[in-house]
Protein backbone atom coordinates (compact mmCIF):
# COMPACT_ATOMS: atom_id res chain seq x y z
CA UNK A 1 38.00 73.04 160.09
CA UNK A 2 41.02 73.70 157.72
CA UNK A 3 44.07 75.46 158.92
CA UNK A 4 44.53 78.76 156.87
CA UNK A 5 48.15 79.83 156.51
CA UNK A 6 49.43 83.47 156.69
CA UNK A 7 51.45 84.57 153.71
CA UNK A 8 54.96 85.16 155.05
CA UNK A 9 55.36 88.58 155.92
CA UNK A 10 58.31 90.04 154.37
CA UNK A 11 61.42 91.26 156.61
CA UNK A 12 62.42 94.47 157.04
CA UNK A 13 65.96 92.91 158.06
CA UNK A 14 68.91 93.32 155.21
CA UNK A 15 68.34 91.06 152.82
CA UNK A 16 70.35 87.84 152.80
CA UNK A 17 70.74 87.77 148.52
CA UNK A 18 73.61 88.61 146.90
CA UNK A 19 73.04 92.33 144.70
CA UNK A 20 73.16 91.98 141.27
CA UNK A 21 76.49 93.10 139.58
CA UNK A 22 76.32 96.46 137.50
CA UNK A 23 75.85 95.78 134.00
CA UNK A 24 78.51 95.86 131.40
CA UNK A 25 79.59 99.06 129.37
CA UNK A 26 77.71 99.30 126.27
CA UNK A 27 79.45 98.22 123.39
CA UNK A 28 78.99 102.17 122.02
CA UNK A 29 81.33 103.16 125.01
CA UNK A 30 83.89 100.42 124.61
CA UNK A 31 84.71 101.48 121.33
CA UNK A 32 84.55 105.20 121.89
CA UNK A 33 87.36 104.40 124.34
CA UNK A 34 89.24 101.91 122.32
CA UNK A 35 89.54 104.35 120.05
CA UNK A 36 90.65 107.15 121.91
CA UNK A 37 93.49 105.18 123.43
CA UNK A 38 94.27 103.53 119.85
CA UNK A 39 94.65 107.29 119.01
CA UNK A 40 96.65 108.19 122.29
CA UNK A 41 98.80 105.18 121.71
CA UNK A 42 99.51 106.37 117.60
CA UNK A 43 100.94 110.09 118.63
CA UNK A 44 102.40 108.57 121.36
CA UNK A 45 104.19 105.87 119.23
CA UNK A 46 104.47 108.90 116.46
CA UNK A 47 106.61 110.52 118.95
CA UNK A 48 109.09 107.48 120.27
CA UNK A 49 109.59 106.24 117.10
CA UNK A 50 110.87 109.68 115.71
CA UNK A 51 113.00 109.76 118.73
CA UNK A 52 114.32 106.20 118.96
CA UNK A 53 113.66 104.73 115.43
CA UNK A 54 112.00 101.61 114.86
CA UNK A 55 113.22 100.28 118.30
CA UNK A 56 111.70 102.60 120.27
CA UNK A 57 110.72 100.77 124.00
CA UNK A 58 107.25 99.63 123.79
CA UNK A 59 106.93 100.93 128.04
CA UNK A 60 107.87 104.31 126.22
CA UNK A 61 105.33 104.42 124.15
CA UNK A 62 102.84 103.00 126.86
CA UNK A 63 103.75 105.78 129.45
CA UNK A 64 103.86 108.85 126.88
CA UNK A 65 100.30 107.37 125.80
CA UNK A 66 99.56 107.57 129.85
CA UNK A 67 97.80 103.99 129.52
CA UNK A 68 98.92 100.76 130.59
CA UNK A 69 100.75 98.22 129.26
CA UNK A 70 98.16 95.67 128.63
CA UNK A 71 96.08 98.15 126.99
CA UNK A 72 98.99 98.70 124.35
CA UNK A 73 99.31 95.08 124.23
CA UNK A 74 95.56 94.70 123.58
CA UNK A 75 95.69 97.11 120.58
CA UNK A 76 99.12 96.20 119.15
CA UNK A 77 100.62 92.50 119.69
CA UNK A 78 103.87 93.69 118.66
CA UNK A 79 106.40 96.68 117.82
CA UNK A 80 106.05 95.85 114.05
CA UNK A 81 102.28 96.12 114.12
CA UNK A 82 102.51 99.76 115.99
CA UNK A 83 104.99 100.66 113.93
CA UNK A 84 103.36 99.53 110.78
CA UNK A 85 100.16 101.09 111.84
CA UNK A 86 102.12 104.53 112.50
CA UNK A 87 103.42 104.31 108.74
CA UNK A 88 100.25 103.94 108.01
CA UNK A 89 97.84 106.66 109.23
CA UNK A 90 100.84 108.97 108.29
CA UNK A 91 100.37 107.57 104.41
CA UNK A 92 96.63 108.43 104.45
CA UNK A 93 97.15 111.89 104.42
CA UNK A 94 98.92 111.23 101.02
CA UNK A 95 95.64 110.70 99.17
CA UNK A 96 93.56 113.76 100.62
CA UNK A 97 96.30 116.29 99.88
CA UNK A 98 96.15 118.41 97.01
CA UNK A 99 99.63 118.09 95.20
CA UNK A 100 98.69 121.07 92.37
CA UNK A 101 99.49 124.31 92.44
CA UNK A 102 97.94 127.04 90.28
CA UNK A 103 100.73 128.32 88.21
CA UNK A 104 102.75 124.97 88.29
CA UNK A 105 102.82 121.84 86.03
CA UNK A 106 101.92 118.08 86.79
CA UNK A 107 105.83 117.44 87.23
CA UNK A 108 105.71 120.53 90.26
CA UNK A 109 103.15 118.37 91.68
CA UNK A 110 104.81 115.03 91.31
CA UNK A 111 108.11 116.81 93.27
CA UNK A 112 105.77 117.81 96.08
CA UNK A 113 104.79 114.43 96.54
CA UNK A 114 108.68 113.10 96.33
CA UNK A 115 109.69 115.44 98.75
CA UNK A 116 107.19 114.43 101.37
CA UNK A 117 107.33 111.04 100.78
CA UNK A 118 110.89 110.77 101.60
CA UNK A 119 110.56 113.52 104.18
CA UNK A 120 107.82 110.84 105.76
CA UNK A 121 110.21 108.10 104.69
CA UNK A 122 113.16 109.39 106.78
CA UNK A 123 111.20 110.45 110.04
CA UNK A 124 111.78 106.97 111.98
CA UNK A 125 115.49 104.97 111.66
CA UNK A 126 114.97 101.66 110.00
CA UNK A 127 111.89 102.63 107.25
CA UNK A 128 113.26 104.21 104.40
CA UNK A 129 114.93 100.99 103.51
CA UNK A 130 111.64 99.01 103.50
CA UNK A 131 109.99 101.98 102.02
CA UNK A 132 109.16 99.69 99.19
CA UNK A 133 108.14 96.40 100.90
CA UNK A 134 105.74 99.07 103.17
CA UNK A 135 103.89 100.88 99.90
CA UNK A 136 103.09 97.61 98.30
CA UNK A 137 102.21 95.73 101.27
CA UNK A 138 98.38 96.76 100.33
CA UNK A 139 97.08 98.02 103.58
CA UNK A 140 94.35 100.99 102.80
CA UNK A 141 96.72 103.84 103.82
CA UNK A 142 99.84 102.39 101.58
CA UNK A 143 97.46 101.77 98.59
CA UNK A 144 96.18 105.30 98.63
CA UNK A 145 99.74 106.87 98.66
CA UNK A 146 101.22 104.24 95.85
CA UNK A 147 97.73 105.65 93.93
CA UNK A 148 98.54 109.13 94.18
CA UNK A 149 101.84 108.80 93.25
CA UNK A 150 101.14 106.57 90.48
CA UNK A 151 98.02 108.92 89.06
CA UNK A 152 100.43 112.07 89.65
CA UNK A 153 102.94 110.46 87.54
CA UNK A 154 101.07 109.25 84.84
CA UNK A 155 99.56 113.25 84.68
CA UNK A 156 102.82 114.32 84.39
CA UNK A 157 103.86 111.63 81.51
CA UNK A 158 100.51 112.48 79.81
CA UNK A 159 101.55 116.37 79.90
CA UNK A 160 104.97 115.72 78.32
CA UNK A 161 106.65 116.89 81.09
CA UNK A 162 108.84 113.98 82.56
CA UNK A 163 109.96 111.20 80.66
CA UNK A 164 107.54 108.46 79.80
CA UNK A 165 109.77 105.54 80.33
CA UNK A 166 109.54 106.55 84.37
CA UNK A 167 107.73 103.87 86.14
CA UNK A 168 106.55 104.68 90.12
CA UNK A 169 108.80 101.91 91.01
CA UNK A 170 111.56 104.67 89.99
CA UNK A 171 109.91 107.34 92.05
CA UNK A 172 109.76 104.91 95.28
CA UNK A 173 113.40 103.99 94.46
CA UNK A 174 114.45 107.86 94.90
CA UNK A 175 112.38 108.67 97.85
CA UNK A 176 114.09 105.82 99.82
CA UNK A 177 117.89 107.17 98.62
CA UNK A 178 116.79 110.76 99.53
CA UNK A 179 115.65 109.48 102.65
CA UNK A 180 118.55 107.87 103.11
CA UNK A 181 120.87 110.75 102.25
CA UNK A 182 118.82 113.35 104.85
CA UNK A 183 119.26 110.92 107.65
CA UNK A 184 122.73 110.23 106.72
CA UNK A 185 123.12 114.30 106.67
CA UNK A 186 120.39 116.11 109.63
CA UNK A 187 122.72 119.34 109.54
CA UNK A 188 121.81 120.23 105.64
CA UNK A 189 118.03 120.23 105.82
CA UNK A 190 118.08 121.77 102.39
CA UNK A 191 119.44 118.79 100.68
CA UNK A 192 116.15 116.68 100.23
CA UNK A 193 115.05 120.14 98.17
CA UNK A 194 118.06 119.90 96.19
CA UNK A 195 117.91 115.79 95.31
CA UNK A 196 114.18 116.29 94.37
CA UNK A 197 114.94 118.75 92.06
CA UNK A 198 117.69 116.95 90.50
CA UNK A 199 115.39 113.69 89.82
CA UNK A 200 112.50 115.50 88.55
CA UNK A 201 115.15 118.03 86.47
CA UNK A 202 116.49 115.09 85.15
CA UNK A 203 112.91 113.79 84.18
CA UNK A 204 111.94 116.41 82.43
CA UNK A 205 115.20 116.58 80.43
CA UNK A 206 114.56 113.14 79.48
CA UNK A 207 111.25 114.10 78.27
CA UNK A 208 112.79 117.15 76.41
CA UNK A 209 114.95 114.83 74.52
CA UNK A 210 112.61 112.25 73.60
CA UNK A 211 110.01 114.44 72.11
CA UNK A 212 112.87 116.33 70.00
CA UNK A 213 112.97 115.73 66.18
CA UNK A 214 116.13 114.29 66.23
CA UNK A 215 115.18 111.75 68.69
CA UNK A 216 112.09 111.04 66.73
CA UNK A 217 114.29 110.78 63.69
CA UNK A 218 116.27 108.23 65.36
CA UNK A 219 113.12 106.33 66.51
CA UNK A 220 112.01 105.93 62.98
CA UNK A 221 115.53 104.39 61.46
CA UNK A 222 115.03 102.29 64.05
CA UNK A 223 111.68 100.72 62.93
CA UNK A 224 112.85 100.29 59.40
């Protein structure tokens, strides 16, 4: 007669396998979080390099971020990339700002947007000399601002309002100077006001004299 086995019974004793490990975040949380700290790390940055300049401590910005080192590390290799990516979400705002005003002309606006880019310019040591080099580099937030100032231009040139021989190259040239000047200057806060309105005085003047008959007059002898 065959043996019959019992099916093992099973213990009621802790079990001898290892528990499985908790899953993973989901990838929806990881970049929820990445973000926030990219964010935390930005202001925080904002902050040291408006303090320090462009060689503000990269521990600084880690410990006014309240996140660690690595983390930092994870999101920006190096103290140009922070920086650069500083410049840069401060230069998007540049496109979604409204530069008109209702009583004021195209060369109003285009003073507006001088005065805050060399305001924005001269707010960490070290980037209003490679404001240039920074607005044609082509990231998204540096193309937008170079746009606006370009289209703002060009609506002032197309008004007759500021001379038409003005390239933005020219505009870029006198944000960095009056950057410059400010920094060079922190106890007359007024004088960024006053160099603005000099350049885009000047501007119009040259428009003024180019559109005059006599300066058309001159144009034509010219030709023949």
């Amino acid at each position: 007669m065959p043996t019959i086995r019992k099916a093992p019974t099973k213990s009621s004793g802790p079990s001898t396998l290892r528990e499985s490990p908790a899953p993973p975040p989901s990838p929806q949380t990881l970049r929820a979080d990445a973000r926030r700290n990219r964010e935390r790390l930005l202001a925080a940055a904002s902050e040291a390099f408006a303090e320090h300049g462009a060689t503000a401590s990269m521990d600084d910005v880690a410990k006014r971020a309240k996140v660690g080192i690595g983390t930092l590390y994870r999101h920006f290799p190096t103290r140009e990339s922070l920086l650069a990516a500083t410049v840069e979400d401060g230069l998007l705002v540049f496109a979604d700002r409204d530069w008109s005003r209702p009583s004021g002309s195209s060369a109003d606006a285009l003073g507006r947007f001088l005065e805050a880019l060399a305001a924005h310019a001269s707010t960490y040591r070290g980037l209003a000399a490679s404001l240039g080099v920074v607005l044609a580099s082509g990231t998204p937030g540096c193309h937008a601002a170079s746009a606006t100032g370009e289209r703002l231009l060009k609506s002032a040139q197309a008004e007759g309002s500021v001379d038409r021989h003005a390239d933005f190259g020219d505009v870029v040239c006198m944000a960095t100077a009056i950057a410059l000047a400010t920094q060079q200057t922190p106890s007359d806060p007024e004088r960024a006001k006053r160099l603005v309105r000099m350049f885009v005085d000047g501007l119009r003047a040259r428009a003024k004299v180019s559109s005059s008959p006599a300066s058309k007059k001159q144009r034509e002898r010219r030709r023949h």
